[in-house]
Protein backbone atom coordinates (compact mmCIF):
# COMPACT_ATOMS: atom_id res chain seq x y z
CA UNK A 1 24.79 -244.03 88.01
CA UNK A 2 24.08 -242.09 84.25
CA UNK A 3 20.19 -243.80 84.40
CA UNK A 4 17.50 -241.37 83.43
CA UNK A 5 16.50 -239.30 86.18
CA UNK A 6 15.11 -240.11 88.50
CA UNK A 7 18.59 -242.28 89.47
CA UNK A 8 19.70 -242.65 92.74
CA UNK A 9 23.35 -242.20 92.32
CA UNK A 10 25.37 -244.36 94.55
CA UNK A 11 29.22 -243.82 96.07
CA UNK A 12 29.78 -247.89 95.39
CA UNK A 13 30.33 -247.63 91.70
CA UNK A 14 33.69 -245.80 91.98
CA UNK A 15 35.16 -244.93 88.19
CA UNK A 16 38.45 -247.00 90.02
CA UNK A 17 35.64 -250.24 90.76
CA UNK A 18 34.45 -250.13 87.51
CA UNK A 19 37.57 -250.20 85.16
CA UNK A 20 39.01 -252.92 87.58
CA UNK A 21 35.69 -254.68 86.32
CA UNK A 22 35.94 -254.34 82.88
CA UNK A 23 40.39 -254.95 83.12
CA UNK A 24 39.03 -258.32 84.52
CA UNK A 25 36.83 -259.01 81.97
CA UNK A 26 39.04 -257.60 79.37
CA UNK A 27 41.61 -260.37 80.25
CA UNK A 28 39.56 -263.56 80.91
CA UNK A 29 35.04 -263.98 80.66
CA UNK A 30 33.92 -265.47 82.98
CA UNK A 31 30.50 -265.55 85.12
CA UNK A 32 29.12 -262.84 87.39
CA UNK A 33 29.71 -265.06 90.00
CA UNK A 34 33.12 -265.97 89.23
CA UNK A 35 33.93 -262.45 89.21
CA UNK A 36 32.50 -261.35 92.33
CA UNK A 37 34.91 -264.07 94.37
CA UNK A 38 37.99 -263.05 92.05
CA UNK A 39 37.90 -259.85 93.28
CA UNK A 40 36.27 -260.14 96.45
CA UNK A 41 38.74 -262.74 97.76
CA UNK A 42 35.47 -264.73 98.04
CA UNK A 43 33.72 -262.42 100.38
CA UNK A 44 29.82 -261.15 99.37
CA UNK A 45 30.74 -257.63 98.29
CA UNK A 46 27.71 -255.45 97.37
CA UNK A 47 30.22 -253.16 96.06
CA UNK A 48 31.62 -255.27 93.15
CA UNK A 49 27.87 -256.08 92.34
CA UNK A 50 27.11 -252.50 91.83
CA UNK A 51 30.17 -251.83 89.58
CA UNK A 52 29.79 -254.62 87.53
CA UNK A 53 26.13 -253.38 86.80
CA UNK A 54 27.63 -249.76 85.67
CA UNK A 55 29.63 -251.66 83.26
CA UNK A 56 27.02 -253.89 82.14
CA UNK A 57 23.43 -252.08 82.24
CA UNK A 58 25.00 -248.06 81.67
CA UNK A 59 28.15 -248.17 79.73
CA UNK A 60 27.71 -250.97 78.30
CA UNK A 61 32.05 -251.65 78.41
CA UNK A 62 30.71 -255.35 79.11
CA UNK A 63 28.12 -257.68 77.76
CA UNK A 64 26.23 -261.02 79.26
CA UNK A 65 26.30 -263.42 76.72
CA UNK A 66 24.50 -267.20 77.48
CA UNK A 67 25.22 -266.60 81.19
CA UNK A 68 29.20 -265.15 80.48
CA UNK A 69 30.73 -261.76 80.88
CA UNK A 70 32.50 -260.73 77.78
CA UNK A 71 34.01 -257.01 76.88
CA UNK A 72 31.91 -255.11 74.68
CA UNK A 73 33.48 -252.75 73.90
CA UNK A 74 37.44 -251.92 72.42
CA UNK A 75 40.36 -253.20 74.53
CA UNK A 76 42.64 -250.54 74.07
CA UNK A 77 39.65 -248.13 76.38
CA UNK A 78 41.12 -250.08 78.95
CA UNK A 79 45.00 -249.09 78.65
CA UNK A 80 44.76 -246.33 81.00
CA UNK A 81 42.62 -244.43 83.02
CA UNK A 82 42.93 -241.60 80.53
CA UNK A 83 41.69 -243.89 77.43
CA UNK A 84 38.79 -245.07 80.01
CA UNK A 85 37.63 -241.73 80.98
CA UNK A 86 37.70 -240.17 77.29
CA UNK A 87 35.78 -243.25 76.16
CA UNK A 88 33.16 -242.71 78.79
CA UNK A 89 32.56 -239.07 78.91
CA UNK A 90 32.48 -239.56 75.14
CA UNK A 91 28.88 -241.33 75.90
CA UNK A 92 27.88 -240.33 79.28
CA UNK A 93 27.65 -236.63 78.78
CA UNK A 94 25.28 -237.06 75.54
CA UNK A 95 22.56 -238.11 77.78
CA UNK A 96 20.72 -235.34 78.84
CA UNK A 97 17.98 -236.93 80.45
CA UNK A 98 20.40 -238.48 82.92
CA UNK A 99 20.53 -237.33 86.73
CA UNK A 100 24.36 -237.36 86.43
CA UNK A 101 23.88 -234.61 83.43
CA UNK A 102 21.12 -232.78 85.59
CA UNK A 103 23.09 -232.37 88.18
CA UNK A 104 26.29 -231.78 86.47
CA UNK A 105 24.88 -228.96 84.53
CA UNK A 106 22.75 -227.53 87.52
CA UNK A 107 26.71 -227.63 89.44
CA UNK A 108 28.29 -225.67 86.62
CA UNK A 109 25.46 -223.39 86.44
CA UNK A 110 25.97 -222.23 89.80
CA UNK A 111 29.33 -220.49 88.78
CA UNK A 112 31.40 -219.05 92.51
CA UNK A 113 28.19 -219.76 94.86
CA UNK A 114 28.89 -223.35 94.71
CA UNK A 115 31.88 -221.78 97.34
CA UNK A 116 29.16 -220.62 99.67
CA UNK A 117 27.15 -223.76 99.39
CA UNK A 118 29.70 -225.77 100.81
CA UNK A 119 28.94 -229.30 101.95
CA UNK A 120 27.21 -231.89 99.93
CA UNK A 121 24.18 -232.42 101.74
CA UNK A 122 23.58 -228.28 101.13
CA UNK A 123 24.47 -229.29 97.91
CA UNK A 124 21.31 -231.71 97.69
CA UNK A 125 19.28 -229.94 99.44
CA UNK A 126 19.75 -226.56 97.36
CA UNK A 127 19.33 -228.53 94.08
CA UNK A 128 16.13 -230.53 95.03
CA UNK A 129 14.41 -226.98 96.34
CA UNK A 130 15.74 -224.79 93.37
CA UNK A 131 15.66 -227.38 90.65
CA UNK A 132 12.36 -229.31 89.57
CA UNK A 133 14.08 -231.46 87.46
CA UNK A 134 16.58 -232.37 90.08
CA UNK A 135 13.53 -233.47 92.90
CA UNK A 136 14.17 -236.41 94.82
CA UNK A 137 17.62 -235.53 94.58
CA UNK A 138 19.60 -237.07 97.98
CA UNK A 139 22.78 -236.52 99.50
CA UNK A 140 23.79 -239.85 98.87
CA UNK A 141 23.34 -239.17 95.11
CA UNK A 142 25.39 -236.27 95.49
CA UNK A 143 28.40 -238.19 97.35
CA UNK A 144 28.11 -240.81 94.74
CA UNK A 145 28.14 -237.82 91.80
CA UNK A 146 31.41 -236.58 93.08
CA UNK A 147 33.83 -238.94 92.29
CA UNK A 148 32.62 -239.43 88.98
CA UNK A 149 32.56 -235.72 88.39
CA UNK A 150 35.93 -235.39 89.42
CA UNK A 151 37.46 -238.14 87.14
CA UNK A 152 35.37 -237.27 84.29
CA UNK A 153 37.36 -233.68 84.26
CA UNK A 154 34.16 -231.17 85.99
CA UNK A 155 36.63 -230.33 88.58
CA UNK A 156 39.17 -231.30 91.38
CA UNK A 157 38.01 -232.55 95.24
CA UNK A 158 39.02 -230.44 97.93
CA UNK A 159 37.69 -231.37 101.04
CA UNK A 160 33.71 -231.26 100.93
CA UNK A 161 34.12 -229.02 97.70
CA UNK A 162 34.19 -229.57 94.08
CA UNK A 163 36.86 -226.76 92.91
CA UNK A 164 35.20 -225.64 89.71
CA UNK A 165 37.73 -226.23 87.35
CA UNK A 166 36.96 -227.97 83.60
CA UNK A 167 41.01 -228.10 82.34
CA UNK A 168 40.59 -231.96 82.06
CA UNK A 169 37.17 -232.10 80.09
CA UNK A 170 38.49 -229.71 77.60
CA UNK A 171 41.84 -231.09 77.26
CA UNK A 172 39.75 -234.71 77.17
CA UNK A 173 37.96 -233.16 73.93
CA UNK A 174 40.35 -230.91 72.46
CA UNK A 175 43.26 -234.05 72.09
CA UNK A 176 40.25 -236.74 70.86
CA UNK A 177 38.17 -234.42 68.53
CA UNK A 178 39.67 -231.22 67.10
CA UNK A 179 41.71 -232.53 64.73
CA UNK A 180 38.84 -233.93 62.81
CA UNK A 181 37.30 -230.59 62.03
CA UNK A 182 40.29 -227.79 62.52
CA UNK A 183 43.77 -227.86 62.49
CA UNK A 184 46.24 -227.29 65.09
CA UNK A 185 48.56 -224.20 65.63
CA UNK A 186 46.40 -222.05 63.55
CA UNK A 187 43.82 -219.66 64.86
CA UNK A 188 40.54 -220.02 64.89
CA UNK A 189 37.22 -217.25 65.88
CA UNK A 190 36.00 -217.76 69.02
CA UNK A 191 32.54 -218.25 68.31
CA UNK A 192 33.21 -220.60 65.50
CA UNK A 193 35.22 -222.59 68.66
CA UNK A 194 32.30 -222.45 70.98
CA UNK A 195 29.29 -223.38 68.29
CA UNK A 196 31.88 -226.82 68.02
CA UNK A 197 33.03 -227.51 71.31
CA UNK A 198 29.13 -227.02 72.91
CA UNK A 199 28.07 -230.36 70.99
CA UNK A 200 30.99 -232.22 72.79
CA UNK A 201 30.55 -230.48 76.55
CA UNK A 202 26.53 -229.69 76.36
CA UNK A 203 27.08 -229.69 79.90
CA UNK A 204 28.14 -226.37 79.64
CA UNK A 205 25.21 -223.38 78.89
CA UNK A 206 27.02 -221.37 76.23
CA UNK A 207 24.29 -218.66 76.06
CA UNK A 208 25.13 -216.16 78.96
CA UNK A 209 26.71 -213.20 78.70
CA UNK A 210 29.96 -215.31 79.76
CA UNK A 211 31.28 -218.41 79.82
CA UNK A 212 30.92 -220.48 83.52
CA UNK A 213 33.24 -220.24 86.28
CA UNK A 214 34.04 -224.17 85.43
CA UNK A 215 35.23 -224.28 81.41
CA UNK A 216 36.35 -220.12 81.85
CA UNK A 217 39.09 -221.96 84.83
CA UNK A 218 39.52 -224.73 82.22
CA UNK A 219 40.89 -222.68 79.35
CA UNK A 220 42.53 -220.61 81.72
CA UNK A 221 44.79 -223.32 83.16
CA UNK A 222 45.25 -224.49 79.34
CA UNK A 223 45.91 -220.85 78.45
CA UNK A 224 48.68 -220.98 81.30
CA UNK A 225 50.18 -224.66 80.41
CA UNK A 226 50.42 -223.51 76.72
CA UNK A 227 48.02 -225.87 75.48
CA UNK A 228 46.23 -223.28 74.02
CA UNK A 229 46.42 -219.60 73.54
CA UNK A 230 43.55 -217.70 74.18
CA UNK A 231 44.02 -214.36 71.69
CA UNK A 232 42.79 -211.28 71.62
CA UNK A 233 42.38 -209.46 68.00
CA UNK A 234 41.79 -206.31 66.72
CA UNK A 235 38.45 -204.84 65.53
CA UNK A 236 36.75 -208.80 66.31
CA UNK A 237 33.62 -210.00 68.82
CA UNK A 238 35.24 -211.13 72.21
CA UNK A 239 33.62 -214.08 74.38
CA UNK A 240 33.78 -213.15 77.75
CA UNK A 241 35.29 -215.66 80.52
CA UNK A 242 33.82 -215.32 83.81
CA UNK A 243 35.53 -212.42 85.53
CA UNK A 244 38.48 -212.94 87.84
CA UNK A 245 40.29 -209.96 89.23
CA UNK A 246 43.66 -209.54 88.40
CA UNK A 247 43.39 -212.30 85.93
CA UNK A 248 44.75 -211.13 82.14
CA UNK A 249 42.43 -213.28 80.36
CA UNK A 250 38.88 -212.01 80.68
CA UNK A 251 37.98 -211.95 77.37
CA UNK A 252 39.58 -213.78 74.27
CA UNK A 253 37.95 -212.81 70.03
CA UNK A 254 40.03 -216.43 68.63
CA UNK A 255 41.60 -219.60 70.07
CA UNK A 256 44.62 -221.32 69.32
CA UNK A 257 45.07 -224.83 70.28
CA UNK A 258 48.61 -226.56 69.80
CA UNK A 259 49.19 -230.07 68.81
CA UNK A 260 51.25 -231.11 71.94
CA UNK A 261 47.73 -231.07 73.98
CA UNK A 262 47.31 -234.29 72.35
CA UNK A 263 50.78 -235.69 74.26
C-alpha cells in the first residue's frame, strides 16, 4: 500500500482492517495464524492477510519476533482513530518514492479538473497517460488509494469523487507539530508558515502562483471553524489561495492558529 512505486495498491488493506490488526496485537501476541482465525471466525480471509502485512512489512505498527506478532510501535497510537491516523501520516507522507505519494501529489496537483475527471478508472487512466512516474498505474490501485486518502485527511468521498478538501491533514499537523516551533494565538507571516508546514505536507507543491484547490479548502474550512484566522495586513506579501468566487478569503499576508485546534 505506501511500497515504492511501482505498488499495486489494493482496496483489502482498509485503514479500519489494519488498526483492528494492530488493537489485536496491541492486547495479546500471538501467531499470524492465530490471528487470522481470531478475526476471521476461522474462515481463510485473504483480507486479514493483506492488512496484517500493511502493519507488518509498511508501517511497521507490528513486528515478527521468533515466529510471534508483537506491537512495535507505542500503544497509546492505538487509542483512537485520530492518534492512528496522525501517527501514520506522520511516516507515510515522508516517502516520496511511494505510489501512494505519487499519486497523492499528482491528485492534488490537478486542482478543480479532478471534478471533470470523474470516476476512478478515468482517474487511472488520466494519471498513467499524463504521468510517467505514475505508469502501470490501475484502477484497482486507485480504488484501493481512496480510502486511505480519505482517512489520512486529502479529502472527503462523495460518490465516485474525492472532494478536494485538506481541513483534516492540516488540522492533523497544526495540533501535533506547531507548538514545537511557534506559539499559538500570535501571528505569524505567511511565508514563514508555508516554508514550515511544506516539510510536514510535501504532498502539497508550494511553488505556484497559488496554493492548490485541496490545502486552499483546508484552511478555508479552518478559517471558518475558527481554528485559525487567515489575516490580511497592511503594506505585507499575500499568498494567494486558489480562487473561489464569492469566497472572502483569496489571499491571506499572516496566519493565526489558536490553541483549541489541538482539542
Amino acid at each position: 500500500m505506501f511500497k515504492n512505486h511501482p505498488d499495486p495498491m489494493r482496496m483489502e488493506p482498509t485503514p479500519e482492517r489494519v488498526l483492528a490488526v494492530c488493537k489485536m496485537i496491541g492486547k495479546q501476541s500471538m501467531s499470524k495464524e492465530e490471528l487470522i482465525q481470531a478475526m476471521s471466525l476461522g474462515a481463510d480471509n485473504p483480507d486479514i492477510n493483506a492488512s496484517i502485512n500493511v502493519a507488518l512489512e509498511e508501517l511497521h505498527i507490528i513486528d515478527q519476533i521468533d515466529g510471534m506478532l508483537i506491537l512495535a510501535a507505542p500503544e497509546d497510537i492505538l487509542k483512537t482513530p485520530i492518534t492512528f491516523r496522525q501517527f501514520i501520516s506522520a511516516h507515510v507522507f515522508q516517502n516520496k518514492e511511494s505510489t501512494f505519494f505519487r499519486f497523492s501529489r499528482w491528485v492534488i496537483e490537478q486542482n478543480d479538473r479532478i471534478f471533470a475527471l470523474g470516476k476512478w478508472e478515468v482517474l487511472a487512466a488520466t494519471a498513467r497517460s499524463e504521468s510517467s512516474a505514475l505508469n502501470g498505474m490501475g484502477e484497482n490501485a486507485v480504488l484501493g488509494w481512496r480510502f486511505w486518502a480519505a482517512f489520512l485527511g486529502l479529502g472527503y468521498l462523495s460518490g465516485t469523487i474525492l472532494i478536494p478538501n485538506m481541513k483534516v491533514r492540516i488540522q492533523d499537523v497544526l495540533s501535533t507539530e506547531f507548538a514545537k516551533h511557534f506559539s499559538f494565538n500570535q501571528s505569524i507571516r505567511a511565508d514563514e508558515f508555508l516554508g514550515w508546514i511544506s516539510s510536514k505536507i510535501p504532498e502539497v507543491d508550494y511553488h505556484q502562483d497559488y496554493l492548490p484547490l485541496a490545502f486552499s479548502a483546508g484552511l478555508r474550512t479552518l478559517n471558518a471553524l475558527g481554528l485559525i484566522e487567515l489575516q490580511v495586513q497592511r503594506d505585507t506579501d499575500v499568498v494567494r489561495l486558489f480562487k473561489v468566487d464569492g469566497d472572502p478569503n483569496n489571499t491571506f499576508s499572516h496566519i493565526l492558529v489558536r490553541e483549541v485546534i489541538c482539542k
